[in-house]
C-alpha atoms as a PDB file:
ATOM      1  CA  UNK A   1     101.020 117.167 107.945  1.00  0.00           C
ATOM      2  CA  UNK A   2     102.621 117.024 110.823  1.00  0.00           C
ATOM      3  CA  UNK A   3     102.720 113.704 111.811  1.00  0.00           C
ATOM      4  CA  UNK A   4     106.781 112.856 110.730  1.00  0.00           C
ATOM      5  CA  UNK A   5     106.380 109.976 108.372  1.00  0.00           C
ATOM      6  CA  UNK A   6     109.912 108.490 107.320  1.00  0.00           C
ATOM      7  CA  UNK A   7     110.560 107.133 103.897  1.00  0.00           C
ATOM      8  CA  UNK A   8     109.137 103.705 103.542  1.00  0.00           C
ATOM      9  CA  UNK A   9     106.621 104.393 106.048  1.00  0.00           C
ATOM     10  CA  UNK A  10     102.498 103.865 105.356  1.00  0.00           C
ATOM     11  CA  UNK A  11      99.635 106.006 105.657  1.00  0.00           C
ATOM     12  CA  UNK A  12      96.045 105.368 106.445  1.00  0.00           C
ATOM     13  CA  UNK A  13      94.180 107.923 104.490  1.00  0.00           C
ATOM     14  CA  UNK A  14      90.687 108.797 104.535  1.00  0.00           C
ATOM     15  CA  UNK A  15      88.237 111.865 103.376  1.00  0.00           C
ATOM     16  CA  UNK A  16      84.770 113.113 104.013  1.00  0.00           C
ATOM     17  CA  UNK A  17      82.681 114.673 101.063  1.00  0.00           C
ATOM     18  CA  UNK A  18      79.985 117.487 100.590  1.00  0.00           C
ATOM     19  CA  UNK A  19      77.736 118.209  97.881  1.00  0.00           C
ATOM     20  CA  UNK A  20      77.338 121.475  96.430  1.00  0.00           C
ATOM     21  CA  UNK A  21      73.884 123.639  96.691  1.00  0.00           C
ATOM     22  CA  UNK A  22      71.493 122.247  93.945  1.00  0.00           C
ATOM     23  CA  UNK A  23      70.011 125.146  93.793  1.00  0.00           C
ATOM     24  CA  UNK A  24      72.878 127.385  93.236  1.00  0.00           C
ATOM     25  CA  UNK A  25      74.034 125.654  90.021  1.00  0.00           C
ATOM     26  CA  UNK A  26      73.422 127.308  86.906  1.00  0.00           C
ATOM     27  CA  UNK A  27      70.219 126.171  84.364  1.00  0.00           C
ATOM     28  CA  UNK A  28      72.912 124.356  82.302  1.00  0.00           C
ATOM     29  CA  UNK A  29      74.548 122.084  84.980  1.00  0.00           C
ATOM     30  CA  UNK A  30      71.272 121.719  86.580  1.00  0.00           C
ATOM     31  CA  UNK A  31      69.685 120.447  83.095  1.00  0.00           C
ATOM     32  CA  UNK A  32      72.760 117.931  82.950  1.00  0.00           C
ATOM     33  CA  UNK A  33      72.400 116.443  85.730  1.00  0.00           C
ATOM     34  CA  UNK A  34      68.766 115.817  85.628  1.00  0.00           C
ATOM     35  CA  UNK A  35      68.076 115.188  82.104  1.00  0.00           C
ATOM     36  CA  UNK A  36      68.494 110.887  82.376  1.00  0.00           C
ATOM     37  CA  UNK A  37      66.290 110.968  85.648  1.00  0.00           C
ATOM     38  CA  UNK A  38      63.836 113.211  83.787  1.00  0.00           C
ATOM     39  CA  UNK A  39      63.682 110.461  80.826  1.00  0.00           C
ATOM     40  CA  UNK A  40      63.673 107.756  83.179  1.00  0.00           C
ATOM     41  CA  UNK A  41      60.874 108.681  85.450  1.00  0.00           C
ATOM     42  CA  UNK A  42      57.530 107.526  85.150  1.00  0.00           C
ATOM     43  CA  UNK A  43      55.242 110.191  86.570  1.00  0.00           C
ATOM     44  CA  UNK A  44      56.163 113.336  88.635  1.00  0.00           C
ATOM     45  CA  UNK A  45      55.998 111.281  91.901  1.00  0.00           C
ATOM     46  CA  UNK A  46      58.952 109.022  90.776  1.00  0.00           C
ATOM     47  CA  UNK A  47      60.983 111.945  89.223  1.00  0.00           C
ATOM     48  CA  UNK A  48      60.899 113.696  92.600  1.00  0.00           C
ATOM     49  CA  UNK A  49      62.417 110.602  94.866  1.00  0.00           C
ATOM     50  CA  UNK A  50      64.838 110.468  92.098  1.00  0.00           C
ATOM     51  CA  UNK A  51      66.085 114.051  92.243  1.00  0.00           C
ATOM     52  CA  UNK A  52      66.311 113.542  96.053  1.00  0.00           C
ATOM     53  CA  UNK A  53      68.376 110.836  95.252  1.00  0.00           C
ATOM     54  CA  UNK A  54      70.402 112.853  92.675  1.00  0.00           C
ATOM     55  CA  UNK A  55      70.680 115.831  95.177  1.00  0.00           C
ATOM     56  CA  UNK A  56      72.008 114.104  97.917  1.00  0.00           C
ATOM     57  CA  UNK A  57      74.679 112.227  95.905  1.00  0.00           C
ATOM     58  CA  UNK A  58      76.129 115.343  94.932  1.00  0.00           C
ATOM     59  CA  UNK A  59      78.663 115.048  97.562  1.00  0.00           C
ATOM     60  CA  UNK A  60      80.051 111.508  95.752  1.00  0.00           C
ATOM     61  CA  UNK A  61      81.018 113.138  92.835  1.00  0.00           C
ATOM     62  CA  UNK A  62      84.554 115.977  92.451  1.00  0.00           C
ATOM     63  CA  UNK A  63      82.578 117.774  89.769  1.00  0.00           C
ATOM     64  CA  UNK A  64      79.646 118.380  92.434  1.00  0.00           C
ATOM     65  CA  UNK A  65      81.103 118.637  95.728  1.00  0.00           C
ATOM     66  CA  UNK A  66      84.502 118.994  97.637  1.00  0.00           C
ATOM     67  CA  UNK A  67      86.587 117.451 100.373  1.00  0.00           C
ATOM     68  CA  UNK A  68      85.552 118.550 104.202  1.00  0.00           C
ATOM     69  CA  UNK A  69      87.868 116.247 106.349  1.00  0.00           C
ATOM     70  CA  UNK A  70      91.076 114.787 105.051  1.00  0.00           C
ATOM     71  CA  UNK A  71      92.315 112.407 107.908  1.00  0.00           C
ATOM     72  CA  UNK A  72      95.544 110.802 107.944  1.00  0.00           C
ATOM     73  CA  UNK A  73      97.133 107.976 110.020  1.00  0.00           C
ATOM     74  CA  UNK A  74     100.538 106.748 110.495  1.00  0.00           C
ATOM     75  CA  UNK A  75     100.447 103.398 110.305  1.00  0.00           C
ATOM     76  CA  UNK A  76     103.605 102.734 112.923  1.00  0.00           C
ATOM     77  CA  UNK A  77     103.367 105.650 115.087  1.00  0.00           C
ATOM     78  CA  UNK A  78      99.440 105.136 114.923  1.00  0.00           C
ATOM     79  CA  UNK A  79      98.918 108.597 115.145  1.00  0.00           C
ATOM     80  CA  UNK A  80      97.565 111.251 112.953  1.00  0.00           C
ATOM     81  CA  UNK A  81      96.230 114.477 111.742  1.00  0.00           C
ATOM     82  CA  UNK A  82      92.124 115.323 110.902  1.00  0.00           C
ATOM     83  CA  UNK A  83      92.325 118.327 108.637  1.00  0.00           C
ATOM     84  CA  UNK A  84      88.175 119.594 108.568  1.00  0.00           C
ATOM     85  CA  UNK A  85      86.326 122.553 107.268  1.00  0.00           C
ATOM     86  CA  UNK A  86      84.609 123.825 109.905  1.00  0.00           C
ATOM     87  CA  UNK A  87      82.476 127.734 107.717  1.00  0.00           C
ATOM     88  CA  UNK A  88      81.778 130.049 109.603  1.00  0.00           C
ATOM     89  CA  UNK A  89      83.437 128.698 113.464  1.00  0.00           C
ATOM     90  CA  UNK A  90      86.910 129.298 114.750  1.00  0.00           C
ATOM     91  CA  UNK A  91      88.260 125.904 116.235  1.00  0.00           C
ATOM     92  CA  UNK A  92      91.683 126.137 118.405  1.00  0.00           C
ATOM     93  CA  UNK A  93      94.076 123.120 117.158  1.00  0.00           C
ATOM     94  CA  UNK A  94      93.471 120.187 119.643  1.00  0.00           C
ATOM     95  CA  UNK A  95      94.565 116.689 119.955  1.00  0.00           C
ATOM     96  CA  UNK A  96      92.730 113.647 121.782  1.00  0.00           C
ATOM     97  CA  UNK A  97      94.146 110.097 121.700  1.00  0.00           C
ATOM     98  CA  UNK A  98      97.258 110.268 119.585  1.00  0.00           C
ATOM     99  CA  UNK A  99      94.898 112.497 116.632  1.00  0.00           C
ATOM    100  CA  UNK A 100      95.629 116.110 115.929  1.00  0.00           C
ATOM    101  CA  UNK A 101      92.243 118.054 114.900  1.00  0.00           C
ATOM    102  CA  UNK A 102      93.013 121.283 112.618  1.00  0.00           C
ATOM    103  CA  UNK A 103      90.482 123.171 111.206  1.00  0.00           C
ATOM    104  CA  UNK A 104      91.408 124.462 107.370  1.00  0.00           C
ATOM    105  CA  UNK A 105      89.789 125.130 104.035  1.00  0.00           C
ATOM    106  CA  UNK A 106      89.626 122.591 101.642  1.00  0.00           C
ATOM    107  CA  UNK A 107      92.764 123.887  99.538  1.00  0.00           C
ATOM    108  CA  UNK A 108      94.705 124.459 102.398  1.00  0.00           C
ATOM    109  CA  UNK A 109      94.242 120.821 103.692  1.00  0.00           C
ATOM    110  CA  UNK A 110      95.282 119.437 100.435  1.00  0.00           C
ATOM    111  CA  UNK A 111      98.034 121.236  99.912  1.00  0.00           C
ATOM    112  CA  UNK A 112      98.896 119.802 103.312  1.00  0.00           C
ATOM    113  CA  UNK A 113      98.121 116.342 102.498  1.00  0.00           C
ATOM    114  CA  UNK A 114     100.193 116.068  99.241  1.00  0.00           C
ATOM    115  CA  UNK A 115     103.454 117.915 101.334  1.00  0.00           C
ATOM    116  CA  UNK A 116     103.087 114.781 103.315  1.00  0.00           C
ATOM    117  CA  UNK A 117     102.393 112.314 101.778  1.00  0.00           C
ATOM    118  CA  UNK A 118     105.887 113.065  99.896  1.00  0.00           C
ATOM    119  CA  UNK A 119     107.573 111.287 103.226  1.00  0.00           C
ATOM    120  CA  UNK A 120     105.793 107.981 102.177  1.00  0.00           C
ATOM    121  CA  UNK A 121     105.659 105.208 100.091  1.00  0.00           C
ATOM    122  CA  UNK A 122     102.594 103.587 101.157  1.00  0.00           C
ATOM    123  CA  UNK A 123      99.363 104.643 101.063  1.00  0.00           C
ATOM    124  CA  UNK A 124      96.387 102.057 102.508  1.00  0.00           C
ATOM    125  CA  UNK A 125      92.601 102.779 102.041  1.00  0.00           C
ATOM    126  CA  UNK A 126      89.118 101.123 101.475  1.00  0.00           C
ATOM    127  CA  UNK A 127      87.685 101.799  98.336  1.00  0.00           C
ATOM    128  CA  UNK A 128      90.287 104.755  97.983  1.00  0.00           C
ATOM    129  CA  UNK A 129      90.738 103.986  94.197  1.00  0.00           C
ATOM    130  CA  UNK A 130      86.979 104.424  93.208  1.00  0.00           C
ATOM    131  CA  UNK A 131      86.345 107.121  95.297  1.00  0.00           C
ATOM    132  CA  UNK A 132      88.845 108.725  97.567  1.00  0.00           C
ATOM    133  CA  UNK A 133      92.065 109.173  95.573  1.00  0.00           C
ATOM    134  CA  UNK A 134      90.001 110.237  92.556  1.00  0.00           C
ATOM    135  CA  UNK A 135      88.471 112.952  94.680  1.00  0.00           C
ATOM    136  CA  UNK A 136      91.496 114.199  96.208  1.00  0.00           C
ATOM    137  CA  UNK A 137      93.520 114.164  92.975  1.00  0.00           C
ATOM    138  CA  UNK A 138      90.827 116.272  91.386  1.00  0.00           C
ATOM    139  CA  UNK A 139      90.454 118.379  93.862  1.00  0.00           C
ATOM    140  CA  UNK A 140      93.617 119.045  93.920  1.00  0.00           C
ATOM    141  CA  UNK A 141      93.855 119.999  90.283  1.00  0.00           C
ATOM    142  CA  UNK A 142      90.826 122.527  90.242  1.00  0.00           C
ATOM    143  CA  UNK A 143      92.591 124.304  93.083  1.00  0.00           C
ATOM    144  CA  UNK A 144      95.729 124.727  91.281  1.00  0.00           C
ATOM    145  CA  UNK A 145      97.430 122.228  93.453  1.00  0.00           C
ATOM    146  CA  UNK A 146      99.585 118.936  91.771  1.00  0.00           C
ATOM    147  CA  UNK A 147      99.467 115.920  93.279  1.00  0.00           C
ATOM    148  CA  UNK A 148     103.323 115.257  94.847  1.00  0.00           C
ATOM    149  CA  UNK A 149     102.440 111.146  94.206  1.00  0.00           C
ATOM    150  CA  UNK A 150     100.566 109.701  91.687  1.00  0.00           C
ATOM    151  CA  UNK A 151      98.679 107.375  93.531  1.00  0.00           C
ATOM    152  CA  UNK A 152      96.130 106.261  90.460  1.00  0.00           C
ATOM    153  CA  UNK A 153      99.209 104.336  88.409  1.00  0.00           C
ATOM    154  CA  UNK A 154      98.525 100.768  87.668  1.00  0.00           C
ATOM    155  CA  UNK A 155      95.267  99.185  89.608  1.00  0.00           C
ATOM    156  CA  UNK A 156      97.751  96.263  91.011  1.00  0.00           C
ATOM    157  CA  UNK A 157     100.527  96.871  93.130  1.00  0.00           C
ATOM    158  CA  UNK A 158     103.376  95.476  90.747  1.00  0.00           C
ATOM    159  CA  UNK A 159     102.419  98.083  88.316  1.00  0.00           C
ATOM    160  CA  UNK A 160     102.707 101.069  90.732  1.00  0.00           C
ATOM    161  CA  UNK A 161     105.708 103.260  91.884  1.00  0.00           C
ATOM    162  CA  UNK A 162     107.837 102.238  94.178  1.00  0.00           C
ATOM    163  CA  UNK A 163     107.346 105.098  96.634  1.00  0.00           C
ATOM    164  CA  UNK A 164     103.591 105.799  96.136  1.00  0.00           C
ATOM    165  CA  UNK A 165     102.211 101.899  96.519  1.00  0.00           C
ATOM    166  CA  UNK A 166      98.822 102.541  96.893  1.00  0.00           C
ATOM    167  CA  UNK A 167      96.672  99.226  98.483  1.00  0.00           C
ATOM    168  CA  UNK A 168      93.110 100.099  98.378  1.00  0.00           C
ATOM    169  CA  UNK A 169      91.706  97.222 101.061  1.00  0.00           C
ATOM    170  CA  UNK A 170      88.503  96.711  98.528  1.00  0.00           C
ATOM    171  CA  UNK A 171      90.543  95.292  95.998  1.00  0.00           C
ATOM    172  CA  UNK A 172      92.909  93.138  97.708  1.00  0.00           C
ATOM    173  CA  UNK A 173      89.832  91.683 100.231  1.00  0.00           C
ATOM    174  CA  UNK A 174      87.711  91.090  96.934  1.00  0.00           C
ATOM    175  CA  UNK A 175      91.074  89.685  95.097  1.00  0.00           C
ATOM    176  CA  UNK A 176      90.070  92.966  92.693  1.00  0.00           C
ATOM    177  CA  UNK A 177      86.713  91.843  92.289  1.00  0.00           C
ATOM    178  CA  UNK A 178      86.955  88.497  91.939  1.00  0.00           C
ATOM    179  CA  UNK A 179      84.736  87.856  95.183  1.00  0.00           C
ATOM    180  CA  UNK A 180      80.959  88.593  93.708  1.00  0.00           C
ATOM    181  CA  UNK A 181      80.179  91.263  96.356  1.00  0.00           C
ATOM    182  CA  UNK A 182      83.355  93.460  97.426  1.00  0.00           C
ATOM    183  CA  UNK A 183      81.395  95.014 100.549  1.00  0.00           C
ATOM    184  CA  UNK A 184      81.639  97.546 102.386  1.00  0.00           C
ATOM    185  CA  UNK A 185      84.156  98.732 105.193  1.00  0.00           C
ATOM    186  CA  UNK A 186      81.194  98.168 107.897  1.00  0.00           C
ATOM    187  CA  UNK A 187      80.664  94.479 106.666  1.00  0.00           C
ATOM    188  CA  UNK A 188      84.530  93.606 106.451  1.00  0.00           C
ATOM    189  CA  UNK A 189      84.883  95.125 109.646  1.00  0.00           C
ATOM    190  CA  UNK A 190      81.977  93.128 111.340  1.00  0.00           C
ATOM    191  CA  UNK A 191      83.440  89.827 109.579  1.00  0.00           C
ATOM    192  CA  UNK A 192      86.500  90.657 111.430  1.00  0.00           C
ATOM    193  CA  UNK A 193      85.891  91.246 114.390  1.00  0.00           C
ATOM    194  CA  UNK A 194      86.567  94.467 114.317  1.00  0.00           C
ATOM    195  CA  UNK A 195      85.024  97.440 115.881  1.00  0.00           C
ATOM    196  CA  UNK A 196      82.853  99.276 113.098  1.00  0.00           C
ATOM    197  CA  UNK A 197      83.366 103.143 112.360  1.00  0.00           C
ATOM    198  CA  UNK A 198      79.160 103.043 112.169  1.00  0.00           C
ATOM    199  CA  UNK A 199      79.085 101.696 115.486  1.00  0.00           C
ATOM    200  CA  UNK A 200      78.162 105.068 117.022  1.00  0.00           C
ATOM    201  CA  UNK A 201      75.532 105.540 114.753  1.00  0.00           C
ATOM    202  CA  UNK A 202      76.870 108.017 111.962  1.00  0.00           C
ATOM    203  CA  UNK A 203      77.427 106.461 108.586  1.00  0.00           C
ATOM    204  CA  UNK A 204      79.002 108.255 105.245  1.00  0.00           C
ATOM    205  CA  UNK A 205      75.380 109.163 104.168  1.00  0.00           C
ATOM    206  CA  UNK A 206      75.319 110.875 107.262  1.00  0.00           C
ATOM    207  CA  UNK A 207      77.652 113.553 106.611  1.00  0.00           C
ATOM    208  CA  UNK A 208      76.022 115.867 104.183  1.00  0.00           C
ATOM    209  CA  UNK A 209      73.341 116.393 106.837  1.00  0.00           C
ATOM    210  CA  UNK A 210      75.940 116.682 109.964  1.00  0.00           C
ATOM    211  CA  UNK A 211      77.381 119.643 108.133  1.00  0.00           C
ATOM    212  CA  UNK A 212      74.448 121.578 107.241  1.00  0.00           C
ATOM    213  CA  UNK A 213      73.938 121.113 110.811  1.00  0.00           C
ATOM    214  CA  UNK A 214      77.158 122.270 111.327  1.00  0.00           C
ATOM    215  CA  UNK A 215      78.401 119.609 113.523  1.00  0.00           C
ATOM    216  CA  UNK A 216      81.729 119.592 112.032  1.00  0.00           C
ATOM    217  CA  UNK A 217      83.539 117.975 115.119  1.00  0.00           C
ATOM    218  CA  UNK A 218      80.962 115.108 114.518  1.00  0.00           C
ATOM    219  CA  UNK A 219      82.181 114.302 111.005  1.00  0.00           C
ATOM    220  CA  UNK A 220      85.918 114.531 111.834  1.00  0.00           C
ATOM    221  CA  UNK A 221      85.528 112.199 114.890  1.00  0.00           C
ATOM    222  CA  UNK A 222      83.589 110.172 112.723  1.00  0.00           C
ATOM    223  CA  UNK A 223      86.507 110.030 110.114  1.00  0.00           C
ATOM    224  CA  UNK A 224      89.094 108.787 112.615  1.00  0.00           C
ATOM    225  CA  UNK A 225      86.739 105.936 113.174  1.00  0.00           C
ATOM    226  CA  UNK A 226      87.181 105.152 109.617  1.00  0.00           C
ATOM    227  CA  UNK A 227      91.049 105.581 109.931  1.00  0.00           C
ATOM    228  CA  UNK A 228      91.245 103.418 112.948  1.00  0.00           C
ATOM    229  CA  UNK A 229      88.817 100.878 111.020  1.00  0.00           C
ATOM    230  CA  UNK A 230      90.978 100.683 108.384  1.00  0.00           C
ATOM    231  CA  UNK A 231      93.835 100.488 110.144  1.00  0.00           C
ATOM    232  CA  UNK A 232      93.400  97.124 111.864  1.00  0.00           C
ATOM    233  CA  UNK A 233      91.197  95.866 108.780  1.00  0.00           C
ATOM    234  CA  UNK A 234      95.081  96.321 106.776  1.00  0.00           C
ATOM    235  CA  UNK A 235      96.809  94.313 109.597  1.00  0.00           C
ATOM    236  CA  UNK A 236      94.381  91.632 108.997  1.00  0.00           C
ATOM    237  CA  UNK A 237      94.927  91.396 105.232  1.00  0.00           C
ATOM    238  CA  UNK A 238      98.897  91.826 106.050  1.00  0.00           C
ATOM    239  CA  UNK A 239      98.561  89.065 108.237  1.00  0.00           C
ATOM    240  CA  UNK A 240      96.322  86.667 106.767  1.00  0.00           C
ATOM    241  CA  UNK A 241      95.939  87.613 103.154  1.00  0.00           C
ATOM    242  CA  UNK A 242      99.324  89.031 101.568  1.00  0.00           C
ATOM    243  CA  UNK A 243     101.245  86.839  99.578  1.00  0.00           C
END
């Protein structure tokens, strides 16, 4: 990660998440997977929409899918890298508007990830503790790779380390849960003000498809919207919101 955080600096972090094949799983995993829907279906009609559903959350899941874009802002510089899988095309390293694009497998672009993030001490997401950190963390494992911050130690920020703070923007906004609906980054963006990473019409639901279509620049571009997002959604909390 080339993107020269100091010490005491934050990070804006953000991934993007296939599913595997369904069909390439073996009879056991497959049987595992479907077993509730099969029990909780009534009729064939309703157990097909379900494993639809089931098929295309694959992607949400570590055990069922793996990282394809790990993008990373610094929060002072506001700059960046978008690490992105990109099978079977040859991308040249580019850089538009202060974000460097690389194209690497997934373990390479965690392994990259965890070398930097050992130059911060803050790490900012939205709904990075139920989902992204998680991923990344396992990920990381099944590749052989350990994690150079633990950034899943104590939900609130007293209980954490001091140089791997992670403040997941869910919690804090929903004063960890307290608020009845935490929401999602498109409606705390839109009750912000701010502009929405949906706002050119790709959403995370979006990206399984984009990359069997193999519009992999799509999906990174589309992750830097999420960065930037999250970036301003952090100085309105900072602002506003931390006490």
């Amino acid at each position: 990660m080339s993107n020269g955080g100091v010490s005491g600096g934050k990070l804006i972090l953000d991934i993007e998440t296939v599913g595997v094949d369904f069909e390439s799983l073996d009879h056991a995993t497959k049987d595992g997977l479907t077993r509730w829907i099969r029990k909780e279906s009534d009729g064939e009609e309703e157990y097909r929409i379900a494993l639809e559903e089931l098929k295309d959350g694959l992607g949400f899941s570590p055990l069922t899918g793996e990282i394809v874009v790990v993008g990373v802002l610094d929060y002072h510089k506001n700059e960046g890298v978008v690490y992105f899988q990109a099978p079977g095309e040859r991308y040249k390293e580019f850089s538009e508007e202060g974000i460097t694009f690389k194209q690497l497998e997934e373990k390479e672009m965690l392994q990259k990830f965890w070398d930097g993030a050992r130059k911060y001490d803050y790490f900012v997401t939205f709904s990075g503790r139920s989902f992204d950190i998680p991923f990344l963390m396992i990920r990381s494992a099944a590749h052989g790779i350990r994690p150079s911050k633990d950034l899943m130690r104590g939900r609130y920020v007293y209980q954490q380390t001091p140089n791997a703070i992670h403040i997941d923007l869910q919690d804090q906004l929903s004063f960890y849960g307290a608020l009845r609906r935490k929401g999602s980054l498109h409606l705390w963006t839109r009750a912000f003000s701010i502009e929405s990473p949906k706002a050119q019409g790709i959403t995370g639901d979006d990206v399984g498809r984009l990359f069997k279509e193999k519009k992999f620049l799509d999906i990174a571009k589309y992750n830097v919207g999420d960065l930037r997002a999250t970036r301003t959604l952090y100085e309105k909390w900072q602002n506003y919101l931390n006490f």
